[in-house]
N, C-alpha and C. Protein backbone atom coordinates (compact mmCIF):
# COMPACT_ATOMS: atom_id res chain seq x y z
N UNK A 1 5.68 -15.67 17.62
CA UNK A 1 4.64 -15.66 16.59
C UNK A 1 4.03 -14.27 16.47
N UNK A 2 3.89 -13.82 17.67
CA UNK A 2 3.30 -12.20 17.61
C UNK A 2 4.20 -11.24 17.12
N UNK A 3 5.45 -11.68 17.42
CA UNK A 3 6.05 -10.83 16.71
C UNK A 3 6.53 -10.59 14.96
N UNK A 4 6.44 -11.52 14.74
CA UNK A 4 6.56 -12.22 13.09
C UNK A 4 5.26 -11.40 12.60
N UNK A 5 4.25 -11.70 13.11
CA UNK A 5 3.15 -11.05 12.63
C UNK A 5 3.15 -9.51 12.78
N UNK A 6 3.74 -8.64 13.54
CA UNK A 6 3.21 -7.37 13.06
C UNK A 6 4.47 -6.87 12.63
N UNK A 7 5.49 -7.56 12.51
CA UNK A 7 6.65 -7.37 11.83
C UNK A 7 5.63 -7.70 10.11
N UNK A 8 4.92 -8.33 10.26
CA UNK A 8 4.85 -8.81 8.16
C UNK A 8 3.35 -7.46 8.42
N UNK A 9 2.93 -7.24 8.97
CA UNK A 9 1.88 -6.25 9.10
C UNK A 9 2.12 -4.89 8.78
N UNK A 10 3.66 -4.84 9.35
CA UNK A 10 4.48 -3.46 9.34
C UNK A 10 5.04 -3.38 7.82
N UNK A 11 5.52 -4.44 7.55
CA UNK A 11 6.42 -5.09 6.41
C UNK A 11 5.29 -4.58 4.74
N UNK A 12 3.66 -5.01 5.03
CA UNK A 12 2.88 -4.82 3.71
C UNK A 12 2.27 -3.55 4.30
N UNK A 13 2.05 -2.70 5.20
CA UNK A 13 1.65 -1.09 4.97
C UNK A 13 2.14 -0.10 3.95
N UNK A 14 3.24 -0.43 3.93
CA UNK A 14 4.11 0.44 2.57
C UNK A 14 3.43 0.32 1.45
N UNK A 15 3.30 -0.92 1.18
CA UNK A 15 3.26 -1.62 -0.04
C UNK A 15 1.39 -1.58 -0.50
N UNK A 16 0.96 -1.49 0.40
CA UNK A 16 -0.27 -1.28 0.35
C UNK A 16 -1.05 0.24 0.51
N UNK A 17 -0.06 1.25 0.72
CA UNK A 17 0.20 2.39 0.40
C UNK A 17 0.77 2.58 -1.08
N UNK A 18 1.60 2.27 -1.01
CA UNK A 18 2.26 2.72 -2.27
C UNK A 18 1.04 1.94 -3.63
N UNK A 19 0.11 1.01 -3.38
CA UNK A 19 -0.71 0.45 -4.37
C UNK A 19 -2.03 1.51 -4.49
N UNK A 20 -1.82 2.07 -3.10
CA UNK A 20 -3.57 2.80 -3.43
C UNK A 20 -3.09 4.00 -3.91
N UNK A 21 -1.52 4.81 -3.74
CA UNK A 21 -1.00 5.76 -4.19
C UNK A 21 -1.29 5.55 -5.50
N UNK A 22 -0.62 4.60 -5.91
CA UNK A 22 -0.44 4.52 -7.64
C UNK A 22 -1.52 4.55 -8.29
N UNK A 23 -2.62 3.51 -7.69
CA UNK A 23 -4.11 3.68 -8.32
C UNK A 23 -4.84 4.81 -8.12
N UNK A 24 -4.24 5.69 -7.38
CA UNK A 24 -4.66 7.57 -6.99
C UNK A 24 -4.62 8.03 -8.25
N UNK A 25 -3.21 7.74 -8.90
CA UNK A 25 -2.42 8.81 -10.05
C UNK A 25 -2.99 8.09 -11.34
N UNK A 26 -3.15 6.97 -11.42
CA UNK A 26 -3.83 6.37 -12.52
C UNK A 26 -5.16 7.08 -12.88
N UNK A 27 -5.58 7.26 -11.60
CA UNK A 27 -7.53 7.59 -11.49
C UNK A 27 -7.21 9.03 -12.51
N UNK A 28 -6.08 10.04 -12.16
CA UNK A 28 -6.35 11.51 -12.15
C UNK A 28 -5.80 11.63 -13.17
N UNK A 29 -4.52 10.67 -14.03
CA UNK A 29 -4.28 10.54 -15.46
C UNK A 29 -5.46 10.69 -16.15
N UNK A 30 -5.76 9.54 -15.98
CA UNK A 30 -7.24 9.15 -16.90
C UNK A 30 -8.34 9.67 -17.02
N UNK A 31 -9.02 10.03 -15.60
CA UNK A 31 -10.19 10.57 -15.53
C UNK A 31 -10.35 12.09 -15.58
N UNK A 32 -9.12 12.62 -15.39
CA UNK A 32 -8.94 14.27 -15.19
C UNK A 32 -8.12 15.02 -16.07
């Protein structure tokens, strides 16, 4: 079970990177 879990922990860091990335470049399109 512990391992499942920081396997899916490891699994959405990317992805939750790559979302605040994108909403970075959106901000500096738009606002800048």
């Amino acid at each position: 079970m512990r391992n499942l879990l920081s396997h899916s922990l490891w699994m959405d860091t990317p992805m939750i990177l790559n979302i605040s990335l994108t909403w970075l470049a959106i901000q500096e399109k738009y606002f800048y």
